[in-house]
Each structure stands twice: as C-alpha cells, then as structure tokens.
Protein backbone atom coordinates (compact mmCIF):
# COMPACT_ATOMS: atom_id res chain seq x y z
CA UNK A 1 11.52 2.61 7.28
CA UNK A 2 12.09 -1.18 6.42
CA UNK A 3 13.77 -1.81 3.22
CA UNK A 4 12.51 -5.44 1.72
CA UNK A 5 14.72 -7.57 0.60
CA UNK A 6 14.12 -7.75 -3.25
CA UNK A 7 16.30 -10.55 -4.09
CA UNK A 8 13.92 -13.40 -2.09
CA UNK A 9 10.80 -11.48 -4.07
CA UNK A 10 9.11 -14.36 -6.30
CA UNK A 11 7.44 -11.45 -9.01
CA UNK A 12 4.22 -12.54 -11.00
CA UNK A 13 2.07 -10.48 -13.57
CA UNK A 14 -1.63 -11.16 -13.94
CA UNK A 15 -2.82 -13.38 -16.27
CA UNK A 16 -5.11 -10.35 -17.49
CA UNK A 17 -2.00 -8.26 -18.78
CA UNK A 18 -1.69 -8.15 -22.45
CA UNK A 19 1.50 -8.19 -24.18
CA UNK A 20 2.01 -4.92 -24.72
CA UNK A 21 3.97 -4.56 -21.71
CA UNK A 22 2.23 -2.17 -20.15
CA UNK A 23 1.21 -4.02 -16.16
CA UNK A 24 3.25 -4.18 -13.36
CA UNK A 25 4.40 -7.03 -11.36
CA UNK A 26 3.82 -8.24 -7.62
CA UNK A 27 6.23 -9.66 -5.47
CA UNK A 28 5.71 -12.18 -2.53
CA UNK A 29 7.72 -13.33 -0.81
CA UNK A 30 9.06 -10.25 1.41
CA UNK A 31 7.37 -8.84 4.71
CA UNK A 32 5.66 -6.82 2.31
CA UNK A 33 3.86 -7.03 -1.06
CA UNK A 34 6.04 -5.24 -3.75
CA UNK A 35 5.12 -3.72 -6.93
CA UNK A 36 7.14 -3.07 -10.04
CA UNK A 37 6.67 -1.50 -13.92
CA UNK A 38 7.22 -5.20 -15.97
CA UNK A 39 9.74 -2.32 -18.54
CA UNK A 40 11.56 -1.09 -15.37
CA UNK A 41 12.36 -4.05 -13.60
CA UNK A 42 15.18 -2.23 -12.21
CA UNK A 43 13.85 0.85 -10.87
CA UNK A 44 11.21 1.93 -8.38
CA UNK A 45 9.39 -0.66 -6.47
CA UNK A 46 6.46 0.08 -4.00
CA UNK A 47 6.24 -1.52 -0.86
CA UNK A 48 2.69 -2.21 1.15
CA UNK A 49 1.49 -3.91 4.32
CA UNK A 50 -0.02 -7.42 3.05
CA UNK A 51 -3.30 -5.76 4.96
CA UNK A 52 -3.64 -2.76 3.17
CA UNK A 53 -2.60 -4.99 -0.30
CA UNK A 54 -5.54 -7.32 0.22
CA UNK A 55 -7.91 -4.10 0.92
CA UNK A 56 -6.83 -2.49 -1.90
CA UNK A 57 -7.48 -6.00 -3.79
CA UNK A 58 -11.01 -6.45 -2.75
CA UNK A 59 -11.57 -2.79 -3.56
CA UNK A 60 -10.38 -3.61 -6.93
CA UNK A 61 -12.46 -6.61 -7.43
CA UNK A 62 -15.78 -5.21 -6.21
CA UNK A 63 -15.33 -2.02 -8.40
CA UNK A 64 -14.68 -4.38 -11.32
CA UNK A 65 -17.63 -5.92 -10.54
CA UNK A 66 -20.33 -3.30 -10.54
C-alpha cells in the first residue's frame, strides 16, 4: 500500500457546501486524490486513483443531472 504524503495535499471544499460544516474536503496535490471530513481534519483520509476519482466525478455529475 502507498501512503500519500498529506503534508504537500493543497485541500479545497466545494463551493456547494453550506456552512454547516457538514462536506468533506479534496486534496491534490499527492499521487492520489484524498478525501477528508472538513470537522475531522485530523483523522481518516481516503485515498483514490485520480482515474477512478474522475469516474466517480462524472458519475456524480450525470446523476445530478437527470
């Protein structure tokens, strides 16, 4: 397993999220896309292939869509 560096991770939230703090963040930056709870910055962070981020993106956007 490859551990990504966190420290070089530049983490954004969407411009969607409220301000209720309840989004996560993603993280670029890495060899991977990371993702983060925006209250537990400190804890758990998922890490995907950019491929399968930017499938799971589309996904998201077309199901938005319809």
């Amino acid at each position: 397993m490859i551990v990504p560096d966190l420290s070089r991770a530049d983490w954004r939230r969407s411009k969607y999220s409220g301000s209720n703090g309840n989004c996560v963040e993603v993280g670029t930056g890495a060899p991977a896309v990371l993702v983060r709870d925006t209250k537990d910055q400190a804890g758990a962070v998922l890490a995907f292939a950019p491929d399968a981020w930017r499938r799971f993106a589309a996904t998201v956007k077309d199901v938005s869509r319809a």
